[in-house]
Protein backbone atom coordinates (compact mmCIF):
# COMPACT_ATOMS: atom_id res chain seq x y z
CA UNK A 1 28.86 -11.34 64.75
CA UNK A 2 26.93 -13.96 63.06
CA UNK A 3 29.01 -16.55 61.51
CA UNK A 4 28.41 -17.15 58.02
CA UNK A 5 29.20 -20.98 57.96
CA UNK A 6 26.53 -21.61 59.82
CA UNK A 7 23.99 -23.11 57.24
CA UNK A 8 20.82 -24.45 57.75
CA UNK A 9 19.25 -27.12 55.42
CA UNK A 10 15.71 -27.65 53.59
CA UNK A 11 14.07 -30.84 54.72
CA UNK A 12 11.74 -33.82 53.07
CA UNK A 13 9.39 -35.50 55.31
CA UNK A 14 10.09 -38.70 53.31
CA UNK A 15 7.09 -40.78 55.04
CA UNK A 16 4.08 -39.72 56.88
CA UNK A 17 2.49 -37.03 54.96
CA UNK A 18 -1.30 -36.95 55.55
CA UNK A 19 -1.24 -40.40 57.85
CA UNK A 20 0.81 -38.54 60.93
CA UNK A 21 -2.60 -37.10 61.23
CA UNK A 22 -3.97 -40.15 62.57
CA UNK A 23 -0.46 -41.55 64.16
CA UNK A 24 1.23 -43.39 61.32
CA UNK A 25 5.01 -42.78 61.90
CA UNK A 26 6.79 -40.06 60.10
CA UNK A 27 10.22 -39.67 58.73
CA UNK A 28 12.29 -36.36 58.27
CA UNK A 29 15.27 -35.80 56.83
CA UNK A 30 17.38 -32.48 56.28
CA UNK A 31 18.18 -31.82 52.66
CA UNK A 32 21.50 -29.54 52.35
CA UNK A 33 20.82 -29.27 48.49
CA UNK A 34 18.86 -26.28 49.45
CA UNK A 35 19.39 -24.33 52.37
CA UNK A 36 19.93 -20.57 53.83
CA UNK A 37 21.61 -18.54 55.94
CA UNK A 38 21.41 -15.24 58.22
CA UNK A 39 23.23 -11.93 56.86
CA UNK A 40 22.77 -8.71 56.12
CA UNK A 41 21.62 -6.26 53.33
CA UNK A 42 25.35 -4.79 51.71
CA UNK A 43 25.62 -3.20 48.57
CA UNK A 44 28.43 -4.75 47.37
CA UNK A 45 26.61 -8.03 48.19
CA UNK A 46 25.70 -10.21 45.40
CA UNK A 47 22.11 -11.15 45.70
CA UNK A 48 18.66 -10.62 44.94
CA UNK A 49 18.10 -7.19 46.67
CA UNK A 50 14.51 -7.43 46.41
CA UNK A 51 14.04 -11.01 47.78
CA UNK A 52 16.72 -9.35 50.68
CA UNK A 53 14.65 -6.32 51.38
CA UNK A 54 11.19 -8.62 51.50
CA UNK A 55 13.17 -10.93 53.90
CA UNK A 56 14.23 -7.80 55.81
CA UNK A 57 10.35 -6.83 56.28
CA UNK A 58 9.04 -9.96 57.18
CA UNK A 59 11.44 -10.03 59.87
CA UNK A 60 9.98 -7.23 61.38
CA UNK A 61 6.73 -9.15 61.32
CA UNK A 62 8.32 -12.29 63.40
CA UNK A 63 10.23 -9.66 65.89
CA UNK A 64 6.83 -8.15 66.84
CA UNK A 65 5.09 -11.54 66.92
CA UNK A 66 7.42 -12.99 69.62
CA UNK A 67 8.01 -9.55 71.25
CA UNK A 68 4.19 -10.18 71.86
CA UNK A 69 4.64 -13.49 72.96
CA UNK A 70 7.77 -12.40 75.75
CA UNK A 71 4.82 -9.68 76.89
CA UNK A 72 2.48 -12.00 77.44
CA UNK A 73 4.68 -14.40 79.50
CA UNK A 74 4.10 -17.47 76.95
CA UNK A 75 7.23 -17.56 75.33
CA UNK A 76 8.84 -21.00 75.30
CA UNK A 77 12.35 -19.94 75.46
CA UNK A 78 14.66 -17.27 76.47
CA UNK A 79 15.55 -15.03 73.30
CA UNK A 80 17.40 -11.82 72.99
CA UNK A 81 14.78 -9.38 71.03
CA UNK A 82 16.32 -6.05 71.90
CA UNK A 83 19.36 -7.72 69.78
CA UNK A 84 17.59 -9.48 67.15
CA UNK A 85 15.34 -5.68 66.58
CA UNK A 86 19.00 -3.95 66.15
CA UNK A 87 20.22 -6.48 63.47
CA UNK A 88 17.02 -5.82 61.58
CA UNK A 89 17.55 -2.40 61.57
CA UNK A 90 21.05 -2.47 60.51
CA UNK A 91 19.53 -5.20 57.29
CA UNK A 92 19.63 -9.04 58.77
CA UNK A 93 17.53 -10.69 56.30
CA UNK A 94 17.82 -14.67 55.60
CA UNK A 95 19.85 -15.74 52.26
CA UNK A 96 17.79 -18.80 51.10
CA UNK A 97 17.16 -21.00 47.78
CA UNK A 98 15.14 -23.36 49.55
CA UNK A 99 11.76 -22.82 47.08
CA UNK A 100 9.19 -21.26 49.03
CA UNK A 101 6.07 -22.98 48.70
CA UNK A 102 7.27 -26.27 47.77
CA UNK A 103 7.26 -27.85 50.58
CA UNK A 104 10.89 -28.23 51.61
CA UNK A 105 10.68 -26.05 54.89
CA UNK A 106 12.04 -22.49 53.76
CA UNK A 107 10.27 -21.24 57.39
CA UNK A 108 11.68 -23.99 59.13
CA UNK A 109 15.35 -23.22 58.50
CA UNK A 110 14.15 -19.55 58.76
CA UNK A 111 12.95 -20.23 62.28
CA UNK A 112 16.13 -22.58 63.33
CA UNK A 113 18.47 -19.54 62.28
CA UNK A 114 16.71 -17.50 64.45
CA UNK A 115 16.69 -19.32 67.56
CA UNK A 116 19.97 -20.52 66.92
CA UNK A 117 21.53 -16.76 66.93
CA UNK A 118 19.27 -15.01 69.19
CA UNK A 119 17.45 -17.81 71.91
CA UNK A 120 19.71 -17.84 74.82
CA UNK A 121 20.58 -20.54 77.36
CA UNK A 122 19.38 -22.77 73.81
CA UNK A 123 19.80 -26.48 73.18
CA UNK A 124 22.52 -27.54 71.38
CA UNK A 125 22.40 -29.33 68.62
CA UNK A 126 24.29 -32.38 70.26
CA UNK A 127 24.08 -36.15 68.65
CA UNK A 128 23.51 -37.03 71.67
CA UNK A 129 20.70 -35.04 72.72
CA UNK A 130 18.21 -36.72 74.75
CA UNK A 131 14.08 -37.05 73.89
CA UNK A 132 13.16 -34.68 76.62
CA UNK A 133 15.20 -31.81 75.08
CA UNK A 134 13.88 -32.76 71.14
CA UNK A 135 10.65 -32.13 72.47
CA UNK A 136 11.00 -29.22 74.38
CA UNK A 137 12.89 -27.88 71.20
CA UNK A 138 9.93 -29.06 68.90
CA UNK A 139 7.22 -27.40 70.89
CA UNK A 140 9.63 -23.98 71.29
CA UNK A 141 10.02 -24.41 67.08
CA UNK A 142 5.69 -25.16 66.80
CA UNK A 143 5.44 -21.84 68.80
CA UNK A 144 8.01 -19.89 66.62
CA UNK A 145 6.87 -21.34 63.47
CA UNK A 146 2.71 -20.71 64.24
CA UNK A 147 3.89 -17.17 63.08
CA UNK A 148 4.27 -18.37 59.49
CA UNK A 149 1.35 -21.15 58.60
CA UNK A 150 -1.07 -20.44 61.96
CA UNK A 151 -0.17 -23.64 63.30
CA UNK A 152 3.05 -26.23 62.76
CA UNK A 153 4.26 -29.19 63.86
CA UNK A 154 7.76 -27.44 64.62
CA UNK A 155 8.84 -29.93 62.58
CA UNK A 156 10.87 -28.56 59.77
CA UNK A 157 12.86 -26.34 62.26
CA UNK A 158 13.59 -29.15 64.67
CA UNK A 159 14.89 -30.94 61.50
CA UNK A 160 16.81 -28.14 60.21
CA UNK A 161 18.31 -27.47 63.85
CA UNK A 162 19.14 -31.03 64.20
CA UNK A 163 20.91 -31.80 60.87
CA UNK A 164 19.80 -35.35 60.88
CA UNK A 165 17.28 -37.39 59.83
CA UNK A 166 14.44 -37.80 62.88
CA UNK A 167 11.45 -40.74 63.39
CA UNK A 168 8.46 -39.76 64.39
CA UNK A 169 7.03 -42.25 66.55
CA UNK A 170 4.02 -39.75 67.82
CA UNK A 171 3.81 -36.66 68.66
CA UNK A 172 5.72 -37.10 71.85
CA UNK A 173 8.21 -39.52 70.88
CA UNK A 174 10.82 -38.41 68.40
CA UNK A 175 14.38 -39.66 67.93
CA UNK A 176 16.98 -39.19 65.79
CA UNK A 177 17.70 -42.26 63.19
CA UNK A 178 20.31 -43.28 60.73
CA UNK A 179 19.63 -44.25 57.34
CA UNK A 180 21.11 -47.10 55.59
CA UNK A 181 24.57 -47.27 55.02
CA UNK A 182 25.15 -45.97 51.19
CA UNK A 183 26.45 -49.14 49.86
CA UNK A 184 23.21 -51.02 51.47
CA UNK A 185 21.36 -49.18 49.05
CA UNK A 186 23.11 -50.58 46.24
CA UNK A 187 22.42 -48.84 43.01
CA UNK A 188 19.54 -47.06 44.31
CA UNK A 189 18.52 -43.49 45.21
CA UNK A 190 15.76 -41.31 46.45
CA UNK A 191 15.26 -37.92 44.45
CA UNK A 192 12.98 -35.10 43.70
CA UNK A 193 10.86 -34.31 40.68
CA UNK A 194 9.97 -30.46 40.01
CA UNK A 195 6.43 -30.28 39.16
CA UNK A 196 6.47 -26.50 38.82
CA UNK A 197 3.79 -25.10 40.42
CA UNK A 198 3.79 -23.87 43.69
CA UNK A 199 1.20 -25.32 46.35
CA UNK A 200 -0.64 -24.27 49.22
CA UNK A 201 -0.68 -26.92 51.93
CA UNK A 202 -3.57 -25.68 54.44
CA UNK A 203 -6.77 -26.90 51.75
CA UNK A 204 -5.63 -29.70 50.59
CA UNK A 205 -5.27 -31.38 54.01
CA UNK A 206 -8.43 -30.00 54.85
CA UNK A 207 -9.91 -31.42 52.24
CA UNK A 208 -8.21 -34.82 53.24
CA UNK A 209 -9.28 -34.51 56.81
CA UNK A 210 -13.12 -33.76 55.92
CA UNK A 211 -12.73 -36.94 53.65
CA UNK A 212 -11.83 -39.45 56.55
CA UNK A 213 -14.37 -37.56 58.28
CA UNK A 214 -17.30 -37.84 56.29
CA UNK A 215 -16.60 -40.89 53.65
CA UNK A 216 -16.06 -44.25 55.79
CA UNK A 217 -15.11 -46.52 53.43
CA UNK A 218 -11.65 -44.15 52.76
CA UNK A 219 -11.40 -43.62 56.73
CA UNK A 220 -11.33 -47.68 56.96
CA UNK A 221 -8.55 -47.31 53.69
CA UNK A 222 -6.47 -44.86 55.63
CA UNK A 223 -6.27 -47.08 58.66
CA UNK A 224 -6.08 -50.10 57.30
CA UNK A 225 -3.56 -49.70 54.42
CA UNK A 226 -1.92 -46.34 54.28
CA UNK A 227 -1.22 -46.64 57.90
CA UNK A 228 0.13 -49.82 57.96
CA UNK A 229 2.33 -49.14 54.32
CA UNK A 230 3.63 -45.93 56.16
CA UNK A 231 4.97 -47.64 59.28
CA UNK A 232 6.18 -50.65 57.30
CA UNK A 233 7.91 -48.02 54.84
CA UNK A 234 9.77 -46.34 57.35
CA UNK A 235 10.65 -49.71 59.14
CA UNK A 236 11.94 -51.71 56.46
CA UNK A 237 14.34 -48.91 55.12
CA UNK A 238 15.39 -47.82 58.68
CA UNK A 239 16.59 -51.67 59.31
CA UNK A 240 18.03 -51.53 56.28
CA UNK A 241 15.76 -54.35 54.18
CA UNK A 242 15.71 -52.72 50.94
CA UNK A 243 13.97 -55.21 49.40
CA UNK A 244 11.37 -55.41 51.62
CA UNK A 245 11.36 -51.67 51.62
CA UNK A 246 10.66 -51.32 47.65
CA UNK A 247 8.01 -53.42 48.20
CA UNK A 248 5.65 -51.78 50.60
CA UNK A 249 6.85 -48.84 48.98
CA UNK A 250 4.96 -49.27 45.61
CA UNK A 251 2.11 -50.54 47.56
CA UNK A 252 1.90 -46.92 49.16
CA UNK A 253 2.50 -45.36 45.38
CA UNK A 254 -0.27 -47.72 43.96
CA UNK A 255 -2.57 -46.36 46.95
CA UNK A 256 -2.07 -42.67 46.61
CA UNK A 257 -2.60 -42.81 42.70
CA UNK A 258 -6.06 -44.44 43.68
CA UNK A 259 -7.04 -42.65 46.68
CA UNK A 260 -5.76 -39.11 46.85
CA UNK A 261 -5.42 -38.66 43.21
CA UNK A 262 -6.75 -34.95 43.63
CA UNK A 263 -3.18 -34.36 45.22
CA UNK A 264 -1.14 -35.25 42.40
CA UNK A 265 -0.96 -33.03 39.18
CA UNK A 266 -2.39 -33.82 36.42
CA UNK A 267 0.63 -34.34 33.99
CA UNK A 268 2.31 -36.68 36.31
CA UNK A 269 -0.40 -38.99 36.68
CA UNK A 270 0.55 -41.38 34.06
CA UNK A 271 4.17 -40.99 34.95
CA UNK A 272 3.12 -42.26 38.53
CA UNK A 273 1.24 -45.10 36.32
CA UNK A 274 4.02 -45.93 34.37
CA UNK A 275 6.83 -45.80 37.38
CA UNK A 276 4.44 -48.70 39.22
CA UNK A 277 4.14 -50.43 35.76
CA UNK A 278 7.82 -50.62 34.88
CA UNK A 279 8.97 -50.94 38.51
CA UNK A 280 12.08 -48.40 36.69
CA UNK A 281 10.57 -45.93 40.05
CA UNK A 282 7.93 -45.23 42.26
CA UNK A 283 6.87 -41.85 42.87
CA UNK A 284 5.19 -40.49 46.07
CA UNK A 285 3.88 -37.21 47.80
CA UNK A 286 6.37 -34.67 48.67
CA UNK A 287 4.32 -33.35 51.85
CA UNK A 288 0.99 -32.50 50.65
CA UNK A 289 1.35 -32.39 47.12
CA UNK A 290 -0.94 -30.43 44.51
CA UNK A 291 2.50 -29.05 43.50
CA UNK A 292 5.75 -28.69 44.32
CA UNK A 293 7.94 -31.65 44.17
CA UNK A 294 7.28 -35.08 43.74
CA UNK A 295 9.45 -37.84 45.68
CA UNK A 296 10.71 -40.02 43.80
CA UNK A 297 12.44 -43.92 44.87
CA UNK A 298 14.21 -46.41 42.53
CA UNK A 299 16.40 -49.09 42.86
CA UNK A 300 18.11 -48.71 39.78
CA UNK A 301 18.87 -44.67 39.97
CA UNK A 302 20.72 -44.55 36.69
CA UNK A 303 18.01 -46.29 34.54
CA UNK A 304 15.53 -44.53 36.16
CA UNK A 305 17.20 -41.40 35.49
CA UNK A 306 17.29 -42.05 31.92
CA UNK A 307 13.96 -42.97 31.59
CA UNK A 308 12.79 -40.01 33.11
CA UNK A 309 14.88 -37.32 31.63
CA UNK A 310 13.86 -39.07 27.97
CA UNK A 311 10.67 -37.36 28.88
CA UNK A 312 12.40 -34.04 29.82
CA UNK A 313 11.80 -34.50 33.65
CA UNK A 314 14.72 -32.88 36.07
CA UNK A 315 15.59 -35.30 38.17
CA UNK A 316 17.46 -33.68 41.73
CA UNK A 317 19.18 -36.44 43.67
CA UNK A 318 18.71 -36.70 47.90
CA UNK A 319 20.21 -40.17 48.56
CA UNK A 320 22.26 -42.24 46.30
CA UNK A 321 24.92 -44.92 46.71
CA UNK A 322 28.24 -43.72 45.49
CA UNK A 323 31.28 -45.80 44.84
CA UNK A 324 34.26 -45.31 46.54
């Protein structure tokens, strides 16, 4: 019986887009404003029926993908597919408003469900679970997940799995962090901005890959700034200098406006402008942009907030202080 409590969260790779590429650190965090769930097609069931059924299909997709993985020998983990086939056929589907295509990981916490109900002999999802067993659980994920983009990182489901907020410190050495305490981040926050439009990840990071490739002046850019701005990013807020933090931070806003400019949307291009301007926020890639959502940092959230919505953007809140 699959228990329906069970919930597994959306994430936001808050640093490292594009620069994990070349080894800049990376930092994930789950995001339980969106999220999803296993359970199955019911008529008396109050959902989207369609969105259920589709779910239902594509499941039958993923069974046959890793049943041909278990045939072959090369799958990474034990999993119960003569049980995961019957719940199919009796209507498991996965209940989810994490926004597909938008970069929040709606396969990730897909995948995690999956290998959380049907893997056996799995990992658990201790706070005290050692490097060893994150990375045999990312590489087990990057398998799973292959079935859904071609390749992964594995990732989103590790994050989802986890539940906490994980530093990447290469691709082999991944830990799980804490961010600063709430009331060391004062009266800021970190949110999201809706842009609207879906996005396809795969040719824009092409496209940014063939750039360091072929243009050297942006390869020596990437390496010598964006790197750097990442790593110093994720340090400063993980150590808890928020000052220092806000400060590298618009450095890496400032950059992407000038160098990867094709990645934001048009419309928000001034509002990035105007963010660095004011110092009211800085904005940043959500993963690889072109769409989806924008990140968003300030260290005043409530004036930010106004300033924003006073030009009719949503603002959705992922880390703010609160007072007790």
């Amino acid at each position: 019986m699959i228990n329906k409590n069970e919930l597994y969260y959306a994430k936001i790779l808050l640093f490292g887009e594009y620069s994990v590429i070349y080894d800049s650190k990376g930092l994930s965090v789950p995001y339980s404003h969106f999220k999803g769930e296993l359970d199955f097609i019911n008529k008396n069931r109050y959902t989207d029926l369609t969105f259920a059924n589709e779910s239902n299909r594509m499941l039958v997709e993923f069974a046959t993908y890793i049943d041909k993985l278990i045939e072959d020998g090369k799958l990474l983990c034990d999993f119960n597919i003569d049980e995961f086939k019957k719940d199919i056929e009796r209507g498991l589907f996965f209940e989810s408003s994490i926004p597909q295509g938008f970069g929040l990981g709606s396969s990730g916490a897909l995948v995690a469900a999956v290998y959380d109900r049907y893997a056996s002999e799995k990992i658990t999802n201790l706070r005290r679970i050692g490097k060893k067993q994150i990375l045999k659980l990312k590489n087990i994920f990057s398998q799973l997940e292959s079935f859904f983009h071609g390749t992964s990182s594995g990732i989103d489901p590790l994050n989802s799995y986890i539940k906490m907020p994980l530093l990447i410190n290469a691709k082999s050495d991944i830990k799980i962090v804490g961010l600063p305490r709430k009331k060391k981040f004062g009266d800021g926050a970190i949110f999201l901005i809706n842009t609207g439009k879906p996005r396809k990840t795969g040719p824009l990071v092409n496209y940014f890959i063939d750039k360091v490739k072929n243009e050297i002046a942006f390869a020596r850019e990437v390496k010598n700034t964006m790197i750097p701005l990442t790593d110093n990013c994720i340090n400063s807020l993980v150590q808890g200098d928020i000052d220092e933090f806000f400060a590298h931070l618009k450095e890496l806003s400032r950059f992407q406006l000038k160098y990867m400019e094709r990645m934001i949307p048009e419309p928000f291009k001034g509002l990035w402008q105007k963010g660095i301007e004011t110092a009211s926020y800085y904005l940043k890639l959500c993963g690889s942009g072109g769409g989806g959502f924008i990140l968003g940092f300030s260290a005043n959230f409530e004036q930010a907030k106004k300033d924003l919505e006073a030009q009719n953007y949503e603002v959705i809140p992922v880390f703010q202080s609160y007072r007790s």
